[in-house]
N, C-alpha and C. Protein backbone atom coordinates (compact mmCIF):
# COMPACT_ATOMS: atom_id res chain seq x y z
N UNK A 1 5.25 -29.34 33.17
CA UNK A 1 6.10 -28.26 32.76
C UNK A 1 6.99 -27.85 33.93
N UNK A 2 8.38 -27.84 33.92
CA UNK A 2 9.08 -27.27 34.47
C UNK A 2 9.55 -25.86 34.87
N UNK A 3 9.28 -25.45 35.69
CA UNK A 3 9.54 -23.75 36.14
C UNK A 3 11.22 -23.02 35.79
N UNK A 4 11.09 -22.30 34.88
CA UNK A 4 12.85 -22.05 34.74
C UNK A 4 13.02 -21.61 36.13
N UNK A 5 14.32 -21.84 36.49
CA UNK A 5 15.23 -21.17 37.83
C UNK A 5 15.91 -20.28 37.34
N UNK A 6 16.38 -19.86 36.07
CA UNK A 6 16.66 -18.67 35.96
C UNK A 6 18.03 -18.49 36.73
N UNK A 7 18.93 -19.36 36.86
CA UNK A 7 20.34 -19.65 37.73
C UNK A 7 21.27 -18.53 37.23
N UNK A 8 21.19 -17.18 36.39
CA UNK A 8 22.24 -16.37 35.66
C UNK A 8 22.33 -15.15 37.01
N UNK A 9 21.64 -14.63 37.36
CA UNK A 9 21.33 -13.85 38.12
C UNK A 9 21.54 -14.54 39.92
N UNK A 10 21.01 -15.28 40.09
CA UNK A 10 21.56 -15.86 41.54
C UNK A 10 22.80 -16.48 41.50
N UNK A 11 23.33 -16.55 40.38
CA UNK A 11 24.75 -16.71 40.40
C UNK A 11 25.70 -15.78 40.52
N UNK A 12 25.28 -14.65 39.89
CA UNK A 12 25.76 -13.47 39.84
C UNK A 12 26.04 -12.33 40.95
N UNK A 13 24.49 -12.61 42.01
CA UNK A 13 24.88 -12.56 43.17
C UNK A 13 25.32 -12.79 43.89
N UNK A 14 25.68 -14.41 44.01
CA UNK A 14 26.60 -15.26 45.16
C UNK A 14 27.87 -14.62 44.73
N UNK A 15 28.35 -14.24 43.37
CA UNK A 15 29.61 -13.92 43.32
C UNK A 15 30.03 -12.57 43.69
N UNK A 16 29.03 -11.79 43.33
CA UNK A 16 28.87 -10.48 44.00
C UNK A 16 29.34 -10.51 45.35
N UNK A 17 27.96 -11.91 46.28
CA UNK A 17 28.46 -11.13 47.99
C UNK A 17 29.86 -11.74 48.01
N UNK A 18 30.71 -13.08 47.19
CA UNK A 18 31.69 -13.40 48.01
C UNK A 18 32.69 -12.81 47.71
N UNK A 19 32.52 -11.79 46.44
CA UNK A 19 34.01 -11.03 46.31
C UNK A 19 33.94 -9.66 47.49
N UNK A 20 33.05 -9.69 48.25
CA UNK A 20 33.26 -8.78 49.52
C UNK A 20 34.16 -9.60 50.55
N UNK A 21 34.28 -11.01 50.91
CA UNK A 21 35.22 -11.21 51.20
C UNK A 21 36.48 -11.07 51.16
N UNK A 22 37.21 -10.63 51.95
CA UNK A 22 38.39 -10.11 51.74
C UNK A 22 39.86 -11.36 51.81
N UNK A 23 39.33 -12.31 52.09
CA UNK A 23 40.55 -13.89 51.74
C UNK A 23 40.29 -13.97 50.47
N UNK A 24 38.98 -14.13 50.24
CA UNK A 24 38.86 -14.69 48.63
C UNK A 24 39.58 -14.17 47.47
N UNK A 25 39.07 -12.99 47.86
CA UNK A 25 40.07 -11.75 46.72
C UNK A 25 41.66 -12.17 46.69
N UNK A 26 41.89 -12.33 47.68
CA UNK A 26 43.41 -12.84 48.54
C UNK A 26 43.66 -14.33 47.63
N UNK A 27 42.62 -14.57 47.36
CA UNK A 27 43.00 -16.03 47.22
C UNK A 27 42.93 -15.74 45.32
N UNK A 28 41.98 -15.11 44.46
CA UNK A 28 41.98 -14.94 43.21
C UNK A 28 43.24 -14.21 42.87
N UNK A 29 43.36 -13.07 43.51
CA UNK A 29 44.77 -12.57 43.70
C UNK A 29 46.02 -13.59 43.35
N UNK A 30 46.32 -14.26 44.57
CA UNK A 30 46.79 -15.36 44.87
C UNK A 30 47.19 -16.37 43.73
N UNK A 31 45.64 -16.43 43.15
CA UNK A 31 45.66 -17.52 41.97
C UNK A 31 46.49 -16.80 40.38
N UNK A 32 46.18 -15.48 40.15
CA UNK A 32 46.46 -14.57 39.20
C UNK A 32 48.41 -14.64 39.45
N UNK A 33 48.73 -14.52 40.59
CA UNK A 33 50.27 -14.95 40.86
C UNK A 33 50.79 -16.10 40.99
N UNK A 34 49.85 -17.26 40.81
CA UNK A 34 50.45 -18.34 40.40
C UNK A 34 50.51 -18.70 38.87
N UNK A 35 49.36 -18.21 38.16
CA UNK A 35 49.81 -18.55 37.16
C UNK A 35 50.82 -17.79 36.34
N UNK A 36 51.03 -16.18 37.05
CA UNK A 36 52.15 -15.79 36.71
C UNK A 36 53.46 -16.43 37.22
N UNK A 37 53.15 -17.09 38.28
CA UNK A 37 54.74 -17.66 39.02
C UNK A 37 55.10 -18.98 37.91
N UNK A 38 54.69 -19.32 37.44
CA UNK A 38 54.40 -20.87 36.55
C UNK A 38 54.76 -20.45 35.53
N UNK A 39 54.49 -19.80 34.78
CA UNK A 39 54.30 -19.35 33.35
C UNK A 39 56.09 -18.57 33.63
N UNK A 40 56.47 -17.83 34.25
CA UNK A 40 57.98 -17.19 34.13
C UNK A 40 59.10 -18.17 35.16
N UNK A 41 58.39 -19.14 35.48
CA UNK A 41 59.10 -20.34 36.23
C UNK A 41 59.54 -21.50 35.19
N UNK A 42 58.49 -22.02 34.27
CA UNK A 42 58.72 -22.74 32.96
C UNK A 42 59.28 -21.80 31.94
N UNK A 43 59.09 -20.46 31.17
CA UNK A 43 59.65 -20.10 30.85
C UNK A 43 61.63 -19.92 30.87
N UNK A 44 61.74 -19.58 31.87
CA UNK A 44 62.65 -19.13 32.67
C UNK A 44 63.65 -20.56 32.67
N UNK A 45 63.10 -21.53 33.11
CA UNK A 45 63.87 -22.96 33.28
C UNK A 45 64.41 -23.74 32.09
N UNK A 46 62.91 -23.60 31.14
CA UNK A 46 63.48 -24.09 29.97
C UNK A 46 63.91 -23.13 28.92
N UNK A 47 64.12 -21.87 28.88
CA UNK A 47 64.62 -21.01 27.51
C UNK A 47 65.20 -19.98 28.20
N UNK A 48 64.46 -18.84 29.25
CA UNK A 48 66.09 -17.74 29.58
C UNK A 48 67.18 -18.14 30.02
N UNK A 49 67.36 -19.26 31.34
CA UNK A 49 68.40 -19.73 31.97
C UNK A 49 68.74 -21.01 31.17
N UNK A 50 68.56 -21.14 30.34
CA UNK A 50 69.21 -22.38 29.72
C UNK A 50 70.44 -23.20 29.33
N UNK A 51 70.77 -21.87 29.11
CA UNK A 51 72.35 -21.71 29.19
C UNK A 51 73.26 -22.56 30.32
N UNK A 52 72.83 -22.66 31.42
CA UNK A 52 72.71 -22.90 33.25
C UNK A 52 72.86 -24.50 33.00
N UNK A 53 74.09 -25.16 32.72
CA UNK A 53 74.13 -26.44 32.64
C UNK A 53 73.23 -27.62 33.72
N UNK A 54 73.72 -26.90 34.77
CA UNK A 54 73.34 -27.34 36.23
C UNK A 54 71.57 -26.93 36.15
N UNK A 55 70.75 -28.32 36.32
CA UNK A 55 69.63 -28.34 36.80
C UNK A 55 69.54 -27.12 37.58
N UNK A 56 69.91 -27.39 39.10
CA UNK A 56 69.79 -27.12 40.51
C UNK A 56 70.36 -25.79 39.95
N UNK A 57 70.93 -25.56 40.25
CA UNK A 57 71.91 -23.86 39.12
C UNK A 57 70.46 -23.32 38.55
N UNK A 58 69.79 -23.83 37.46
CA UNK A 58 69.34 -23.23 36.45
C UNK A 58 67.75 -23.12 36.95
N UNK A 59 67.66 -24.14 38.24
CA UNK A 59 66.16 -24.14 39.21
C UNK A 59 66.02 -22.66 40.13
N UNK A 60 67.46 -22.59 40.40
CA UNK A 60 67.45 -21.27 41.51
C UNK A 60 67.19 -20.40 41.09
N UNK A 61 67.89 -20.04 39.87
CA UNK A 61 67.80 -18.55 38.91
C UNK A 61 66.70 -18.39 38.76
N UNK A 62 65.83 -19.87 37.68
CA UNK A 62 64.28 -19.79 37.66
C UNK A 62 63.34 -18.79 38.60
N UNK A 63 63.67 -20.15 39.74
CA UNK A 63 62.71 -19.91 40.79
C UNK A 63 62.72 -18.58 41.69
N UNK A 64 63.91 -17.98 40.95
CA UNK A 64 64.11 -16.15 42.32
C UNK A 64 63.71 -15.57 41.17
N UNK A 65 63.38 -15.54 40.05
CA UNK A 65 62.71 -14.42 39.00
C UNK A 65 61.44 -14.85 39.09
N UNK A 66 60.47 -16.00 39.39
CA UNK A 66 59.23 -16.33 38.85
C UNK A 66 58.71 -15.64 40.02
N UNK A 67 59.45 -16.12 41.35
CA UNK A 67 58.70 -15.19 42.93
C UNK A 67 58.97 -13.54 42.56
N UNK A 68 59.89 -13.45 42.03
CA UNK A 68 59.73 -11.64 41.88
C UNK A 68 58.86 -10.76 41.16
N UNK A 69 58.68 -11.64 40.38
CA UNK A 69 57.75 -10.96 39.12
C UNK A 69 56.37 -11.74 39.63
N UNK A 70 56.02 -12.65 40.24
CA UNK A 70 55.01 -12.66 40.75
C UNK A 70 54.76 -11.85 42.11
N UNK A 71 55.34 -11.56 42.45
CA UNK A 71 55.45 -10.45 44.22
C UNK A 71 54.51 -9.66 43.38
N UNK A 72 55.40 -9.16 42.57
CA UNK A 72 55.26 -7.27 42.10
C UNK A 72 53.33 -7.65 41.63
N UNK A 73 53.47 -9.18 40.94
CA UNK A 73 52.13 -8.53 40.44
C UNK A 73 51.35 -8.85 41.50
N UNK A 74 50.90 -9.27 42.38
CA UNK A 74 50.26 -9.51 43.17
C UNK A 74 50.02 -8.26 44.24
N UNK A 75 51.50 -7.89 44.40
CA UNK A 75 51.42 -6.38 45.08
C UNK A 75 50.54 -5.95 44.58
N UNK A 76 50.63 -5.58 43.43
CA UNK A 76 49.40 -4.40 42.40
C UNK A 76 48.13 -4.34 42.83
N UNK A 77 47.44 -5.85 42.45
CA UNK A 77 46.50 -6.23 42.39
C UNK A 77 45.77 -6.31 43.80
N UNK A 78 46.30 -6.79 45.15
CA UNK A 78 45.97 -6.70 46.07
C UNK A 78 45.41 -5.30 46.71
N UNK A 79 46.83 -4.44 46.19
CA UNK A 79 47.10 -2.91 46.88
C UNK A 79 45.31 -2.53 46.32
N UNK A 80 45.61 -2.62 44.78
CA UNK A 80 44.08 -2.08 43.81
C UNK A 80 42.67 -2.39 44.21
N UNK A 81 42.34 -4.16 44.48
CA UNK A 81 41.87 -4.72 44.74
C UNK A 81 41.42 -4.90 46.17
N UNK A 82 42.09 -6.16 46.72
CA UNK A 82 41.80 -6.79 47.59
C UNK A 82 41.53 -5.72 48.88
N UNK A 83 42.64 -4.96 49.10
CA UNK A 83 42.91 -3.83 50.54
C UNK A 83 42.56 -2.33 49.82
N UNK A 84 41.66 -2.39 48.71
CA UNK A 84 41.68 -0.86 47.77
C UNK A 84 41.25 0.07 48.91
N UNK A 85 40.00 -0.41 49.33
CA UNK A 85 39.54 0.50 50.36
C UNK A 85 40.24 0.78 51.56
N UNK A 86 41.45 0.06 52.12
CA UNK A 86 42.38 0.43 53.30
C UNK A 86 43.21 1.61 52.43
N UNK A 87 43.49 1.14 50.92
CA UNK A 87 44.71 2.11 50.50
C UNK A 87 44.43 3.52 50.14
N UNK A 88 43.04 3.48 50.20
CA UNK A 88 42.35 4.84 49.56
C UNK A 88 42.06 5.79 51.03
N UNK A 89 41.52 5.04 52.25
CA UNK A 89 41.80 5.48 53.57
C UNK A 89 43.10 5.76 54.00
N UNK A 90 44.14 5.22 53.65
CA UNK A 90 45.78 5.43 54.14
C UNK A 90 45.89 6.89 53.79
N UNK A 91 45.84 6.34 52.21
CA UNK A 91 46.07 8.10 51.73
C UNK A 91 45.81 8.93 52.32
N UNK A 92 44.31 9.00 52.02
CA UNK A 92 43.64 10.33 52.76
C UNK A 92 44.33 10.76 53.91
N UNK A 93 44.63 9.73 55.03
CA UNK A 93 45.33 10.10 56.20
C UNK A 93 46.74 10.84 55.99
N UNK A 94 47.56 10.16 54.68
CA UNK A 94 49.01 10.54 54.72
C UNK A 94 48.73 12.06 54.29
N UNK A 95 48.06 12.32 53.76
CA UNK A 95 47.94 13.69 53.08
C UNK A 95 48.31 15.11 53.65
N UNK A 96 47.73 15.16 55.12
CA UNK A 96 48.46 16.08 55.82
C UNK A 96 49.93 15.67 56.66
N UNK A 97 50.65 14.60 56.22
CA UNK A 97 51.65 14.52 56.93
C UNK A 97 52.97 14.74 55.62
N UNK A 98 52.23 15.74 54.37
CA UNK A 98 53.36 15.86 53.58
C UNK A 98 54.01 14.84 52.78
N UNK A 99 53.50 13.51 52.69
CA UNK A 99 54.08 12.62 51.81
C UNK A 99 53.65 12.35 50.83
N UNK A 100 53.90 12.16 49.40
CA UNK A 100 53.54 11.70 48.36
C UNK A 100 53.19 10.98 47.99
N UNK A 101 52.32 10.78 47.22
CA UNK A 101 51.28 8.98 46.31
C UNK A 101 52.86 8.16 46.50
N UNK A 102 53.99 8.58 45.75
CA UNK A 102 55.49 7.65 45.37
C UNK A 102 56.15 7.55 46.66
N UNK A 103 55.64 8.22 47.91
CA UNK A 103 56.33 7.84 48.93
C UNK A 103 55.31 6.24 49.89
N UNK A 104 54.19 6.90 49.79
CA UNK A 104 52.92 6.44 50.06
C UNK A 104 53.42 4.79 49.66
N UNK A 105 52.84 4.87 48.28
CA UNK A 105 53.44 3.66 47.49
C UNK A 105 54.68 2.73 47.72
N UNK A 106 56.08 3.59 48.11
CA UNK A 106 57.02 2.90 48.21
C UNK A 106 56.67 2.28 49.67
N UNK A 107 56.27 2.88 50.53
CA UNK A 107 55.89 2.29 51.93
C UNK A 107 55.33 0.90 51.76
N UNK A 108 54.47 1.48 51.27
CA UNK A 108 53.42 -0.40 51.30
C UNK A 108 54.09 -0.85 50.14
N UNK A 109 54.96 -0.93 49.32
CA UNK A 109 55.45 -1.67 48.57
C UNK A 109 56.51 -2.62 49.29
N UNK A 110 57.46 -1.58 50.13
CA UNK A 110 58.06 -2.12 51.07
C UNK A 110 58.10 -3.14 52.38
N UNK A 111 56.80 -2.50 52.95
CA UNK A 111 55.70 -3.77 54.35
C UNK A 111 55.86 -4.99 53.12
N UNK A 112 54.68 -4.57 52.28
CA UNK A 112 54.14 -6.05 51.66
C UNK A 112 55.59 -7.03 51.19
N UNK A 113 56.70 -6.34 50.65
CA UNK A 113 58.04 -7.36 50.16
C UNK A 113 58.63 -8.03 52.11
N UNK A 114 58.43 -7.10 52.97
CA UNK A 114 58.68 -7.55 54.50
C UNK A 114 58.13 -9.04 54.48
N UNK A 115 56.72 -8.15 54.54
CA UNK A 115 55.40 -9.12 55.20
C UNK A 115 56.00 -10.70 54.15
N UNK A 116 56.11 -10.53 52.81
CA UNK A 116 55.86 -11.67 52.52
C UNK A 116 56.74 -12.15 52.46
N UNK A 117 57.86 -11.86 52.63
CA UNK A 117 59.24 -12.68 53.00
C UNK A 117 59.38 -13.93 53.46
N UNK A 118 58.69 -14.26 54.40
CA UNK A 118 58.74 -15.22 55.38
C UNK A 118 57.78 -16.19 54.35
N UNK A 119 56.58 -16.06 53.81
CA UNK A 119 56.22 -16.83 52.36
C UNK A 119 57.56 -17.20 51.54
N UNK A 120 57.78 -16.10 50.90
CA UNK A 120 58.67 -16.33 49.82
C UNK A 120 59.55 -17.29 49.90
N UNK A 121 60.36 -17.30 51.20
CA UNK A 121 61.41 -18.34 51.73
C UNK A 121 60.77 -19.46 51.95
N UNK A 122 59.98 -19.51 52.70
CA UNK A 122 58.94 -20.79 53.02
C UNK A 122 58.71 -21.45 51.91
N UNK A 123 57.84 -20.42 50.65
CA UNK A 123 57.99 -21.02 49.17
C UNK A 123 58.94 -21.58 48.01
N UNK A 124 60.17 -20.59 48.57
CA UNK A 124 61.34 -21.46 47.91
C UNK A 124 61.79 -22.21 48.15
N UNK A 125 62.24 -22.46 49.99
CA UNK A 125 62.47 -23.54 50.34
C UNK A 125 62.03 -24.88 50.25
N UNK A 126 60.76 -25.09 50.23
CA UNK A 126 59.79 -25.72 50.67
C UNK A 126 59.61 -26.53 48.71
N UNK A 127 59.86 -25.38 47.52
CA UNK A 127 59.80 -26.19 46.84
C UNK A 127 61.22 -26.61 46.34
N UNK A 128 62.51 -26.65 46.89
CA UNK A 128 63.46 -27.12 46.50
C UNK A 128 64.04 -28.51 47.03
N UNK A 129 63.05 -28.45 48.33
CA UNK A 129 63.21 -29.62 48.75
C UNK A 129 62.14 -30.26 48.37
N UNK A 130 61.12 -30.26 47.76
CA UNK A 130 60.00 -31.32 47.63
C UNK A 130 60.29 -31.79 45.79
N UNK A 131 61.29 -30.67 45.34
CA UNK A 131 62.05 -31.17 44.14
C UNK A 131 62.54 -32.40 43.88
N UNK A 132 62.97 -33.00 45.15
CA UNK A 132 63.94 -33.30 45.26
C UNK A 132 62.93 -35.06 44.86
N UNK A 133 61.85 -35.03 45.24
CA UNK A 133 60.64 -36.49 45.10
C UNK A 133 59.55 -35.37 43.84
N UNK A 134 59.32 -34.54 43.31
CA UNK A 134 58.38 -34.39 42.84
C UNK A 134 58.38 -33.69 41.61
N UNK A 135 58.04 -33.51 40.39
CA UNK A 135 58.37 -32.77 39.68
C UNK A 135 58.44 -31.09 39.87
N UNK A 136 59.15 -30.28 39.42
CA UNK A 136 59.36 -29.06 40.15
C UNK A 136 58.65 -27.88 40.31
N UNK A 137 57.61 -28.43 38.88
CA UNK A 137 56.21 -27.43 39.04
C UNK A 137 54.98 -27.62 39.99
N UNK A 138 54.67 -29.20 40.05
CA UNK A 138 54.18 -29.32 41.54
C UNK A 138 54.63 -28.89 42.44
N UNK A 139 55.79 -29.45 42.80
CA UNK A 139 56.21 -28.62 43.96
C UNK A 139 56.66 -27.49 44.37
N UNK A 140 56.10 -26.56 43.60
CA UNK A 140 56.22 -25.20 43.38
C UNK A 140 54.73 -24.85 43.73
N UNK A 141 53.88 -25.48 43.20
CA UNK A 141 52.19 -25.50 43.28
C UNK A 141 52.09 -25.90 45.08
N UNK A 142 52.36 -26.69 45.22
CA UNK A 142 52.55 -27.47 46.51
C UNK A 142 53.21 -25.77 47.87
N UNK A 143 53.88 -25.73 47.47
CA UNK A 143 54.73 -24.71 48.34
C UNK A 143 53.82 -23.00 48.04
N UNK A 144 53.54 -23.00 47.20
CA UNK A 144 52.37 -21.65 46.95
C UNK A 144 51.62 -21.89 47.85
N UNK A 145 50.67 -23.11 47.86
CA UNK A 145 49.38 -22.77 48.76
C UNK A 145 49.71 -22.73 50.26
N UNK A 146 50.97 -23.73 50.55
CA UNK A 146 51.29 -23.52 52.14
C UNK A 146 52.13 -21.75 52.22
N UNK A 147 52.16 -21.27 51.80
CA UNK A 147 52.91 -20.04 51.81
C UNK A 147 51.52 -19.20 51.80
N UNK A 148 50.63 -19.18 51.20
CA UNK A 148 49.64 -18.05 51.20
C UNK A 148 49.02 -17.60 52.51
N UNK A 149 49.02 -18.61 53.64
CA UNK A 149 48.07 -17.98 54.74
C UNK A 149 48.77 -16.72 55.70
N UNK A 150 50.41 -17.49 55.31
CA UNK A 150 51.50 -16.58 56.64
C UNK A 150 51.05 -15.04 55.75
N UNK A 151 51.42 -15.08 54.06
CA UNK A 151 50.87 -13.89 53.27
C UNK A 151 49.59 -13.18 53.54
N UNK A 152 48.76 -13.73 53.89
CA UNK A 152 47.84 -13.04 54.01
C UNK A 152 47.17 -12.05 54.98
N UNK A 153 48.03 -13.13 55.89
CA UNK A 153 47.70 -12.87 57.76
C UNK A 153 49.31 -11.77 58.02
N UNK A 154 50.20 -11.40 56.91
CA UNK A 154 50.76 -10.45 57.47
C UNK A 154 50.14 -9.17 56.78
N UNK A 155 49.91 -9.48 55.80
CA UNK A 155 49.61 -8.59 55.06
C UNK A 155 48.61 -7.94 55.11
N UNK A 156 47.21 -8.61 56.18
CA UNK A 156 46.07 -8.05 56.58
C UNK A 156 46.13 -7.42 57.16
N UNK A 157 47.15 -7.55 58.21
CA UNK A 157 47.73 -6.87 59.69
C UNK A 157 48.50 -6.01 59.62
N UNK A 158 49.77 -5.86 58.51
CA UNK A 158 50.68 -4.83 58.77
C UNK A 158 50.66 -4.39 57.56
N UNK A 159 50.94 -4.71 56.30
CA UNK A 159 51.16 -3.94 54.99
C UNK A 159 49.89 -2.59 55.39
N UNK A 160 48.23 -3.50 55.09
CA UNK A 160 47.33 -2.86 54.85
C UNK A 160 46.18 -2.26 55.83
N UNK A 161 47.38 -3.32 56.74
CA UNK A 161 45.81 -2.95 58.27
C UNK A 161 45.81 -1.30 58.88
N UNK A 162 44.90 -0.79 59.33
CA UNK A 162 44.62 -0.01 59.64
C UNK A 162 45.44 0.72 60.66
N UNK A 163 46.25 2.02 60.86
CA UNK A 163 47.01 3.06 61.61
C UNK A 163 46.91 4.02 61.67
N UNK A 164 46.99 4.58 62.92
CA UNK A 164 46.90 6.12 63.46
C UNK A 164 47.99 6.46 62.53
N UNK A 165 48.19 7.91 62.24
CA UNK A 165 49.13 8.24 61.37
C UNK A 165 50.21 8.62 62.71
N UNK A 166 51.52 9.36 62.80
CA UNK A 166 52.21 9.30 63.33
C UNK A 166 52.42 10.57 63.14
């Protein structure tokens, strides 16, 4: 007779301790904005911009709405998520310096569009030229994952990292 292992529960834990990691989250995050970047990148290529005779024309338009609307959601989710507990400490701090949740908010809305800039470009660039040998959703896939670390590592550090208030 075989002993059940009962694998529902020690699974449940491993996932427990690794969503205390704070990359991982970064990285589900991460994943939740790719399949939004994909989904309004194919959309977008083959039916809003369609009109857009020009491939290359109708790739750019694509590809600067699929990174925007994936920014924003990823912003969310990170701010909520991944850095919740830096954003719930920020507050508290901004509180006596007179600024508002909507000022609060626009701040780190602002760092994080900074911080990830240097992604974003990296990501657009990176998949317009690998367009050029690969189909354009790979290389869109391709250019996401090399773009996530500069994202993460600014965004650990300056959007959400920790400051004396001023």
């Amino acid at each position: 007779m075989i002993p059940s292992l009962n694998w529902q529960p020690r699974l449940y834990r491993l996932i427990t301790w690794l969503k205390g990691f704070r990359y991982l989250k970064f990285g589900l995050v991460g994943a939740s904005g790719t399949l939004v970047n994909m989904a309004v990148l194919f959309l977008a290529q083959e039916y809003f911009f369609a009109s857009i005779s020009n491939p290359r024309q109708r790739l750019y338009a694509s590809l600067a709405l699929a990174i925007a609307i994936a920014t924003v959601n990823n912003f969310t989710w990170n701010r909520l998520w991944t850095w919740g507990d830096r954003v719930k400490a920020a507050q508290a701090r901004q509180q006596h310096l007179d600024r508002t949740r909507w000022q609060v908010l626009g701040g780190q809305l602002g760092r994080y569009a900074l911080a990830s800039w240097l992604g974003i470009g990296l990501q657009y660039g990176l998949t317009l030229w690998l367009a050029h040998s690969l189909h354009y959703l790979l290389a869109n896939v391709i250019a996401i994952v090399v773009a996530s670390v500069s994202n993460f590592l600014a965004n650990d550090h300056w959007t959400f990292g920790h400051r004396t208030p001023k």
